[in-house]
N, C-alpha and C. Protein backbone atom coordinates (compact mmCIF):
# COMPACT_ATOMS: atom_id res chain seq x y z
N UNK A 1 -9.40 52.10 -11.38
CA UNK A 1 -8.28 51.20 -11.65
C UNK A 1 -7.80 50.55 -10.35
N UNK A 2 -7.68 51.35 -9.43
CA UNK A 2 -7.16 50.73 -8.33
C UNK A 2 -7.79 50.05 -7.36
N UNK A 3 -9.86 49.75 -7.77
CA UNK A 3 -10.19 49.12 -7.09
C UNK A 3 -10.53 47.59 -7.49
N UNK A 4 -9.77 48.14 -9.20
CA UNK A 4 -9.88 46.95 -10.13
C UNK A 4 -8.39 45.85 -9.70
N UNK A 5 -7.56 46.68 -9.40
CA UNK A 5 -6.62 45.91 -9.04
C UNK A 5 -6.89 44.87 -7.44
N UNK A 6 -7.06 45.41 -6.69
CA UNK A 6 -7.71 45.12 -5.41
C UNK A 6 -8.60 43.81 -5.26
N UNK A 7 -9.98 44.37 -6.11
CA UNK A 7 -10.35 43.45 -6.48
C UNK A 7 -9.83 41.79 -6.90
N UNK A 8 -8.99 42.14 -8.19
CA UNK A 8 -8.36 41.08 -8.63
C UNK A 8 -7.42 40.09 -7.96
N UNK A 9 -6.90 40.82 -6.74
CA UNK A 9 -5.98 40.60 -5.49
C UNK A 9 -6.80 39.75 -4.80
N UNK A 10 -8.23 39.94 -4.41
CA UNK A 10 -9.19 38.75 -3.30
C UNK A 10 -9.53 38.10 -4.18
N UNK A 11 -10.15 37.79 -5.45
CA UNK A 11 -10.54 36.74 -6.68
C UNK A 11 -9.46 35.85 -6.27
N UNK A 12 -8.39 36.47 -6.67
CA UNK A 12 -7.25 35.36 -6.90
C UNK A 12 -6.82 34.44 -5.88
N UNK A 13 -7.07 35.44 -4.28
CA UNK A 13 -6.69 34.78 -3.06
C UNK A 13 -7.99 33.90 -2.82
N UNK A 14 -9.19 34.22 -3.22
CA UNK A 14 -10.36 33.10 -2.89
C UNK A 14 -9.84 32.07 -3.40
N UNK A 15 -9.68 31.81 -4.78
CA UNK A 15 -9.88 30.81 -6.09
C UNK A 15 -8.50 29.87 -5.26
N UNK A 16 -7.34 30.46 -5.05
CA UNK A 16 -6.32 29.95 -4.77
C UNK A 16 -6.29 29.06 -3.07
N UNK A 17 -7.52 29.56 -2.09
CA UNK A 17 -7.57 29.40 -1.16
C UNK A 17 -8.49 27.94 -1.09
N UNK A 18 -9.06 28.04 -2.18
CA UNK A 18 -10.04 26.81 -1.96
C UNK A 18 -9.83 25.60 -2.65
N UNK A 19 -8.60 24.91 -2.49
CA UNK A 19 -7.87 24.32 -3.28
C UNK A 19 -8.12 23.14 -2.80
N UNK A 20 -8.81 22.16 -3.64
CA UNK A 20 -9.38 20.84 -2.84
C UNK A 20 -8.06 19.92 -2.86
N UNK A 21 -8.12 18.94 -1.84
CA UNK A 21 -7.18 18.02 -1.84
C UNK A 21 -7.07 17.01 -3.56
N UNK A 22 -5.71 16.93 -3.65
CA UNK A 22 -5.40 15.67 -5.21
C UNK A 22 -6.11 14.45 -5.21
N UNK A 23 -6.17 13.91 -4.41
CA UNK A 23 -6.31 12.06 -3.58
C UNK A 23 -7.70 12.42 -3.03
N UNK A 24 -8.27 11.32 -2.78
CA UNK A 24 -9.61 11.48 -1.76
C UNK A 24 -9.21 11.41 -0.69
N UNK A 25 -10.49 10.83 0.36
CA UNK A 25 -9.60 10.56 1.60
C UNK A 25 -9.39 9.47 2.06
N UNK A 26 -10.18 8.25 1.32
CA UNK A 26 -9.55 7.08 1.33
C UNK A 26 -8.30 6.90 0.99
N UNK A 27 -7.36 6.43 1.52
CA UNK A 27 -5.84 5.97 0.79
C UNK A 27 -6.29 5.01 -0.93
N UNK A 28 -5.67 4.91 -1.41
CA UNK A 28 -5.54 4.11 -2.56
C UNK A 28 -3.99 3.45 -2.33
N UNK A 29 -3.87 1.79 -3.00
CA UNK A 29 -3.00 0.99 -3.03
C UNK A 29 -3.24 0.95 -4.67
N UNK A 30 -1.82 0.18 -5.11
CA UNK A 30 -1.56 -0.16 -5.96
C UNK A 30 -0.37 -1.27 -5.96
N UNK A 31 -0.80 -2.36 -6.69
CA UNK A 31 0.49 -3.28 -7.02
C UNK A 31 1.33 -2.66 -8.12
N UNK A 32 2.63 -2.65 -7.98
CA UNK A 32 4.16 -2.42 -8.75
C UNK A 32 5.11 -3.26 -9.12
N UNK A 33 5.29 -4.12 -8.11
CA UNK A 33 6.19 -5.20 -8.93
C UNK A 33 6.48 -6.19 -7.60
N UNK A 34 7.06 -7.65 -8.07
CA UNK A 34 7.48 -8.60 -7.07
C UNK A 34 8.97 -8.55 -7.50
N UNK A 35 9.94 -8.94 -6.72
CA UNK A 35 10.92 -9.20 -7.08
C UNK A 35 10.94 -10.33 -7.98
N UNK A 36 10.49 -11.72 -7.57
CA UNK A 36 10.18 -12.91 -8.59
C UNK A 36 8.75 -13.23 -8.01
N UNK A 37 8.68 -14.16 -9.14
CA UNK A 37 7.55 -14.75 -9.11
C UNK A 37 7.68 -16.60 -8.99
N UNK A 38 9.04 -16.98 -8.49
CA UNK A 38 9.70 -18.26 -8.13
C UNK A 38 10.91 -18.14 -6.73
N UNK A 39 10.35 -18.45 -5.87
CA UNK A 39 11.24 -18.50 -4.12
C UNK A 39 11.52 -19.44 -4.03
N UNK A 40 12.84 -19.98 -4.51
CA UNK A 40 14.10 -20.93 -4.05
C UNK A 40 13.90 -20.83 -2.66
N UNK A 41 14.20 -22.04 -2.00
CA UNK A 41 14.57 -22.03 -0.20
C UNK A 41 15.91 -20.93 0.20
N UNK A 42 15.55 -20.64 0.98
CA UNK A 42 16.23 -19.96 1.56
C UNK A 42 16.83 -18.47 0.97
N UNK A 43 16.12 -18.08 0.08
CA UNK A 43 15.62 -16.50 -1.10
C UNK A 43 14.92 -15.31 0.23
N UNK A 44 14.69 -14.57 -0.60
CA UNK A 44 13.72 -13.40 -0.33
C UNK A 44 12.72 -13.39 -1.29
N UNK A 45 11.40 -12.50 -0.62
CA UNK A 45 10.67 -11.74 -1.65
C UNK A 45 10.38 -10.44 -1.32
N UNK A 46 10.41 -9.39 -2.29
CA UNK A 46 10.45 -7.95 -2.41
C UNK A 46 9.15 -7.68 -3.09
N UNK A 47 8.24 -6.94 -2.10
CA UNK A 47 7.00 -6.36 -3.01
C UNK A 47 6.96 -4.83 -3.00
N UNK A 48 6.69 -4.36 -4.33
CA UNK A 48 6.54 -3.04 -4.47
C UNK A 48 5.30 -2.61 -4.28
N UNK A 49 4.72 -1.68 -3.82
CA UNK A 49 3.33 -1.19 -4.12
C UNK A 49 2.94 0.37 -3.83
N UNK A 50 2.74 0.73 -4.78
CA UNK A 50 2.52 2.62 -4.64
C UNK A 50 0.84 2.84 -3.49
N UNK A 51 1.19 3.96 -3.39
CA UNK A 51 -0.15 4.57 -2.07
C UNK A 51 0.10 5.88 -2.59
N UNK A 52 -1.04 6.39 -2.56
CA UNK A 52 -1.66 7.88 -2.54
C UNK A 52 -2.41 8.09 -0.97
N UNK A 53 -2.59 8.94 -0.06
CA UNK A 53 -3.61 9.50 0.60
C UNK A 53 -3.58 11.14 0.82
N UNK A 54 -4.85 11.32 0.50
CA UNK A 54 -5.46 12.93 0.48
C UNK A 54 -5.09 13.32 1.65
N UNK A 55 -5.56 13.03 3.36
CA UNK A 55 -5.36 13.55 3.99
C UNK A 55 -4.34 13.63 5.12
N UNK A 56 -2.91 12.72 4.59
CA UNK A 56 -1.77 12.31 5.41
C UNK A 56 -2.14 11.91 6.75
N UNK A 57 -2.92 10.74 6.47
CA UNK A 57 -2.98 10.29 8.10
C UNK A 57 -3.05 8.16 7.94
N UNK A 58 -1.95 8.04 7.52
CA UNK A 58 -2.19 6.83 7.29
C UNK A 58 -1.77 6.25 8.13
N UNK A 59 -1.97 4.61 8.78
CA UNK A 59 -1.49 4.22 10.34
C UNK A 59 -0.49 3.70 9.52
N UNK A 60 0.30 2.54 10.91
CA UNK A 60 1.51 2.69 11.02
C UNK A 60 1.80 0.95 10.31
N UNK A 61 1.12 0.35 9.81
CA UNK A 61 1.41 -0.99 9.28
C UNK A 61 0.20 -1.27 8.05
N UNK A 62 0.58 -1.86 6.99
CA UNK A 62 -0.02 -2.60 6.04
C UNK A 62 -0.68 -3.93 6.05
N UNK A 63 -1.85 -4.22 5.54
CA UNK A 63 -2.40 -5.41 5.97
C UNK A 63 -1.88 -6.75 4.80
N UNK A 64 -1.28 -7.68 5.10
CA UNK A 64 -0.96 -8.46 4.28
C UNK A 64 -1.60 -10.16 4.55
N UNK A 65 -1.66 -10.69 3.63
CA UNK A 65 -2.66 -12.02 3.82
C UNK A 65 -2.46 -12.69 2.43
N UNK A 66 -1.45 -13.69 3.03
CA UNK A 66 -1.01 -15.01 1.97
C UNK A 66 -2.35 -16.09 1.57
N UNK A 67 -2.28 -16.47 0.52
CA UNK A 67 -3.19 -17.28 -0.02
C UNK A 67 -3.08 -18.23 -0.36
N UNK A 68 -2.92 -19.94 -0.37
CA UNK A 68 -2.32 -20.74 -0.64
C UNK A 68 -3.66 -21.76 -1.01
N UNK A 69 -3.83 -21.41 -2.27
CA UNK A 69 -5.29 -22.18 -2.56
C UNK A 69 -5.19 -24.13 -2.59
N UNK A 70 -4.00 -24.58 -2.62
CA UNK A 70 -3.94 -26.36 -2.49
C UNK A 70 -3.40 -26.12 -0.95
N UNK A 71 -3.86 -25.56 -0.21
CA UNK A 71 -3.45 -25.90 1.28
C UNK A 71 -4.13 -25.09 2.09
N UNK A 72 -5.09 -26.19 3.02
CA UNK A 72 -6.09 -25.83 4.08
C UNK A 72 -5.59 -25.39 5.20
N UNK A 73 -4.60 -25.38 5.71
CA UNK A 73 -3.85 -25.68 6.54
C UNK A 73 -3.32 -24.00 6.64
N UNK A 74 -3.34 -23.37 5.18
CA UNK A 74 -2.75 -21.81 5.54
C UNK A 74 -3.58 -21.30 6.06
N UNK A 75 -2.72 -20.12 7.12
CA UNK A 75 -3.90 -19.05 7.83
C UNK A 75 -2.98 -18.20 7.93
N UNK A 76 -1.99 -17.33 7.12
CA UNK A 76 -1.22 -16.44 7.19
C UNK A 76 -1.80 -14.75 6.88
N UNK A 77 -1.98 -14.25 7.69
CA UNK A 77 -2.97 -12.80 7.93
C UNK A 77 -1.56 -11.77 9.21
N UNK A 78 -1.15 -10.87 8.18
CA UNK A 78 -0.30 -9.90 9.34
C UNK A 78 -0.57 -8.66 9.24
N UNK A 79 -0.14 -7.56 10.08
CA UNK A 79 0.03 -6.30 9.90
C UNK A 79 1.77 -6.04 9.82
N UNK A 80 2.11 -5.66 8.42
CA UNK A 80 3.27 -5.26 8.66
C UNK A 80 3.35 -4.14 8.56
N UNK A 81 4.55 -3.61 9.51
CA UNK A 81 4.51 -2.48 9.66
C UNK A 81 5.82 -1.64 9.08
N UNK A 82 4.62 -0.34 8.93
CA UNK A 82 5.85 0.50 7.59
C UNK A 82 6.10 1.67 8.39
N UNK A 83 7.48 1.88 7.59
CA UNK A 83 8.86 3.32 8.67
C UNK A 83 7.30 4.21 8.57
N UNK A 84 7.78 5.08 9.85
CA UNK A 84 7.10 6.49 9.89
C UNK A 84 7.75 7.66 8.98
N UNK A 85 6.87 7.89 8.78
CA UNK A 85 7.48 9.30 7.85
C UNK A 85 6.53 10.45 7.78
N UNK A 86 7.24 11.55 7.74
CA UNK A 86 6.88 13.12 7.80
C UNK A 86 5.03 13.10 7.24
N UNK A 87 3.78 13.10 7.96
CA UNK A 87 2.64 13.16 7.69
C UNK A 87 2.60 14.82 6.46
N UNK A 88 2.00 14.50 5.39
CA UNK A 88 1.59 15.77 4.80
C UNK A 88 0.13 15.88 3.84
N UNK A 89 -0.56 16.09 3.24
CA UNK A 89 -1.60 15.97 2.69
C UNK A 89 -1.09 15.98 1.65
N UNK A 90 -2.00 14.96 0.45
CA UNK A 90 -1.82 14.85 -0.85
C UNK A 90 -0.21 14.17 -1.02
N UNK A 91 -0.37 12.66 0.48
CA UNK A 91 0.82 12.02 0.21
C UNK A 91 0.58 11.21 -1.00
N UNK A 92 2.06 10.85 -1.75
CA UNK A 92 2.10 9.28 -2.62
C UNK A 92 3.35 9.12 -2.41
N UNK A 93 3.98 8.20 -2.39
CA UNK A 93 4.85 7.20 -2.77
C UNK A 93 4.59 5.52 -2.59
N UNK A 94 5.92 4.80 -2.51
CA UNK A 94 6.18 3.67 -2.58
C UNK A 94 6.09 2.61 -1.12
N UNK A 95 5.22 1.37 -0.55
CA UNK A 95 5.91 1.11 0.08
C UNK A 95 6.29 -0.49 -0.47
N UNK A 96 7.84 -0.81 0.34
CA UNK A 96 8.25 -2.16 0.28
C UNK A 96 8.22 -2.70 1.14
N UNK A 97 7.87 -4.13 0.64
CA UNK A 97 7.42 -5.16 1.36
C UNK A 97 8.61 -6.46 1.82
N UNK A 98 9.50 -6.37 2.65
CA UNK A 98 10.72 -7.16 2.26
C UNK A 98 10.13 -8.89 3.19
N UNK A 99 10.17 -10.01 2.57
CA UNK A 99 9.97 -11.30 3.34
C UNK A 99 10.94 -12.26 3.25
N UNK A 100 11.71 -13.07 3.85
CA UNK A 100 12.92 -14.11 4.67
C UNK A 100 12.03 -15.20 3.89
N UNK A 101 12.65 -16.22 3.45
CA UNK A 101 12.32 -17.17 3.04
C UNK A 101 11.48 -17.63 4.03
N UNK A 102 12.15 -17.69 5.22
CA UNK A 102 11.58 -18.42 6.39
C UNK A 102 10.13 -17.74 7.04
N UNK A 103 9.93 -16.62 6.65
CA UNK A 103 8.63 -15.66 6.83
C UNK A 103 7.50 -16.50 5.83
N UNK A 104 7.68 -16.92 5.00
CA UNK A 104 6.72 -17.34 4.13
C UNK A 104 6.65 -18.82 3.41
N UNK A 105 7.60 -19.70 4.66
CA UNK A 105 7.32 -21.03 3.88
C UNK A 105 6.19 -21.90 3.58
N UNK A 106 5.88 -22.53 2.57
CA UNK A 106 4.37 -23.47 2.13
C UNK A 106 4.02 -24.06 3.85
N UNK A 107 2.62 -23.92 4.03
CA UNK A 107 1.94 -24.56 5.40
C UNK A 107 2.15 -26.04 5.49
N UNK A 108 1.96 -26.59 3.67
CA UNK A 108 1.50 -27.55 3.78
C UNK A 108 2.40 -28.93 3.36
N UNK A 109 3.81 -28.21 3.70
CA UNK A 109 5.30 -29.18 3.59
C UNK A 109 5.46 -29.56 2.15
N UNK A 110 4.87 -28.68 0.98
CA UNK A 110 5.20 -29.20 -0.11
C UNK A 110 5.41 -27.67 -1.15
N UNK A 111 5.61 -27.56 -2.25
CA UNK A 111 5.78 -26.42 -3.29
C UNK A 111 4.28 -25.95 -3.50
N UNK A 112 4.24 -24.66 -3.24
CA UNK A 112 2.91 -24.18 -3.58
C UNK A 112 3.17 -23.12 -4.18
N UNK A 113 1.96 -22.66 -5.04
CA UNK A 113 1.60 -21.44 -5.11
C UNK A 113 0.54 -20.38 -4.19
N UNK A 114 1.23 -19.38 -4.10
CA UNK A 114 0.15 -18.37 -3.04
C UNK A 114 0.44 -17.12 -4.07
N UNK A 115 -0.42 -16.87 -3.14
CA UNK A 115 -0.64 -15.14 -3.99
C UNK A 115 -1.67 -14.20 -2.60
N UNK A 116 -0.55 -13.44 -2.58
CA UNK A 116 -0.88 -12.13 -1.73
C UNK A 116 -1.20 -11.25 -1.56
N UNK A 117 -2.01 -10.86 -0.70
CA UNK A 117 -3.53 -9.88 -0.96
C UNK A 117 -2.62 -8.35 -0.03
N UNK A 118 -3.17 -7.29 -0.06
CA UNK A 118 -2.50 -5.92 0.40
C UNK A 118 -3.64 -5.28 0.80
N UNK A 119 -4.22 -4.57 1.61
CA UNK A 119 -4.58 -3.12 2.20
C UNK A 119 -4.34 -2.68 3.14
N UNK A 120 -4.58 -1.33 3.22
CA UNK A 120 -3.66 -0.20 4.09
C UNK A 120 -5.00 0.89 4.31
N UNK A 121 -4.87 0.46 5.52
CA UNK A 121 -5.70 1.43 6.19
C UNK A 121 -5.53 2.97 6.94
N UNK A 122 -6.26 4.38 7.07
CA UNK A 122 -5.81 5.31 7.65
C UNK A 122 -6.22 5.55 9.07
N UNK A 123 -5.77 6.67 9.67
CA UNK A 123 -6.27 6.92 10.98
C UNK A 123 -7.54 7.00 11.28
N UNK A 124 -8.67 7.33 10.28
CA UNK A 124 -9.71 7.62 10.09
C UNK A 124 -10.67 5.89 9.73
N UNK A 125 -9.66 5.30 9.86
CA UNK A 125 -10.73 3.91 9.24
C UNK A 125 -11.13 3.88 7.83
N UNK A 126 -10.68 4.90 7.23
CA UNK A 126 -10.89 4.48 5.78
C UNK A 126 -9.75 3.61 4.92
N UNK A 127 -10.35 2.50 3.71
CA UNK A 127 -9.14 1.40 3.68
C UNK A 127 -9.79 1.60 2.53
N UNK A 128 -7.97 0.59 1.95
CA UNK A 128 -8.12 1.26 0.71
C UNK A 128 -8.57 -0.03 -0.21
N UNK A 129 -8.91 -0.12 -1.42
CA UNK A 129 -8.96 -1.30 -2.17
C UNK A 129 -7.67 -2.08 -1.79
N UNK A 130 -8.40 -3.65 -1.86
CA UNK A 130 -7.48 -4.34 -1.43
C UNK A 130 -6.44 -5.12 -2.92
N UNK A 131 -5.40 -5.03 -3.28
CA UNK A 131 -4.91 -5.11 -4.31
C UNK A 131 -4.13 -6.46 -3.98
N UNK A 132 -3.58 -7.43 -4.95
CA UNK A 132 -3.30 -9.00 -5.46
C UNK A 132 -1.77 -8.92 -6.30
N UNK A 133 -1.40 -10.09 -5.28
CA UNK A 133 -0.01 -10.21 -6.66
C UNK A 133 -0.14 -11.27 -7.19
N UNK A 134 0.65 -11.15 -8.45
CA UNK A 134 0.10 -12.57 -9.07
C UNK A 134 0.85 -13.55 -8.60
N UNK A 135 0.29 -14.65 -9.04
CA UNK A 135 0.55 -16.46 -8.40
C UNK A 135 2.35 -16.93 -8.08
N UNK A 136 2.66 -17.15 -6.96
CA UNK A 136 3.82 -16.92 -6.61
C UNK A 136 4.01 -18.33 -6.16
N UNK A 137 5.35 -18.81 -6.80
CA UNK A 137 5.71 -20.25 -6.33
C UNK A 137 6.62 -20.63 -5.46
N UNK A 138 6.41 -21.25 -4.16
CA UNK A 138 7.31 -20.87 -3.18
C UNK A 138 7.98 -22.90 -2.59
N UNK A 139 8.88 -22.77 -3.16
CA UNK A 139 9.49 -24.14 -2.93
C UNK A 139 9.51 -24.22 -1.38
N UNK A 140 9.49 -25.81 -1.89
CA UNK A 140 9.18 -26.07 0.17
C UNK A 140 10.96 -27.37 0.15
């Protein structure tokens, strides 16, 4: 009996010890929501977007890149950068994306639509799918 108990004591500590990470180790993105999908002059825009990463090592800014398909003239490509926070494995939450009217006015001096592309890369160089908001109209 008591080597049955024993026994059952290392089973349990193996099984429990080998506990694979939730997430892979690529990060994953996800789109969540825009604040609007119409930017009056002199407005904001608010983007939501959830992240998972397996092995808490994600860097310190998000890759963002405006799209303005009737205007040649755009070349808007940034790293913005997101608060630091407590590294842990099998992170998820939220990050937001906050932009100034004046951060994102049309290139091409008139009302466009763009639509904005997202990935987020880790310490390790692994990136995650790059995720899309839908078609956003930004008065000029």
């Amino acid at each position: 009996m008591r080597y049955t108990v024993l026994f059952s004591i290392i089973l349990f500590t193996i099984l429990t010890g080998c506990k694979k990470n939730k997430f892979g180790s690529a990060p994953t993105l996800k789109f969540k929501s825009v604040s609007s999908t119409i930017v009056p002059i002199n407005s904001g825009l608010q983007f939501t977007l959830s992240f998972t990463d397996g092995e808490g090592n994600l860097s310190d800014s998000i890759f963002i890149q405006k799209i303005e398909p009737n205007c040649e003239n755009s070349n808007f490509a940034i790293n913005y950068e997101i608060p630091s926070f407590p590294a842990s494995k099998d992170e998820q939450g939220d990050i937001l994306v906050n932009f100034r009217y004046f951060d994102i006015t049309p290139q091409c001096q008139v009302n466009d639509t763009a639509v904005f592309r997202f990935a987020i890369r880790d310490k390790d160089n692994h990136v995650s799918d790059t995720v899309s908001s839908p078609p956003i109209i930004i008065f000029h």
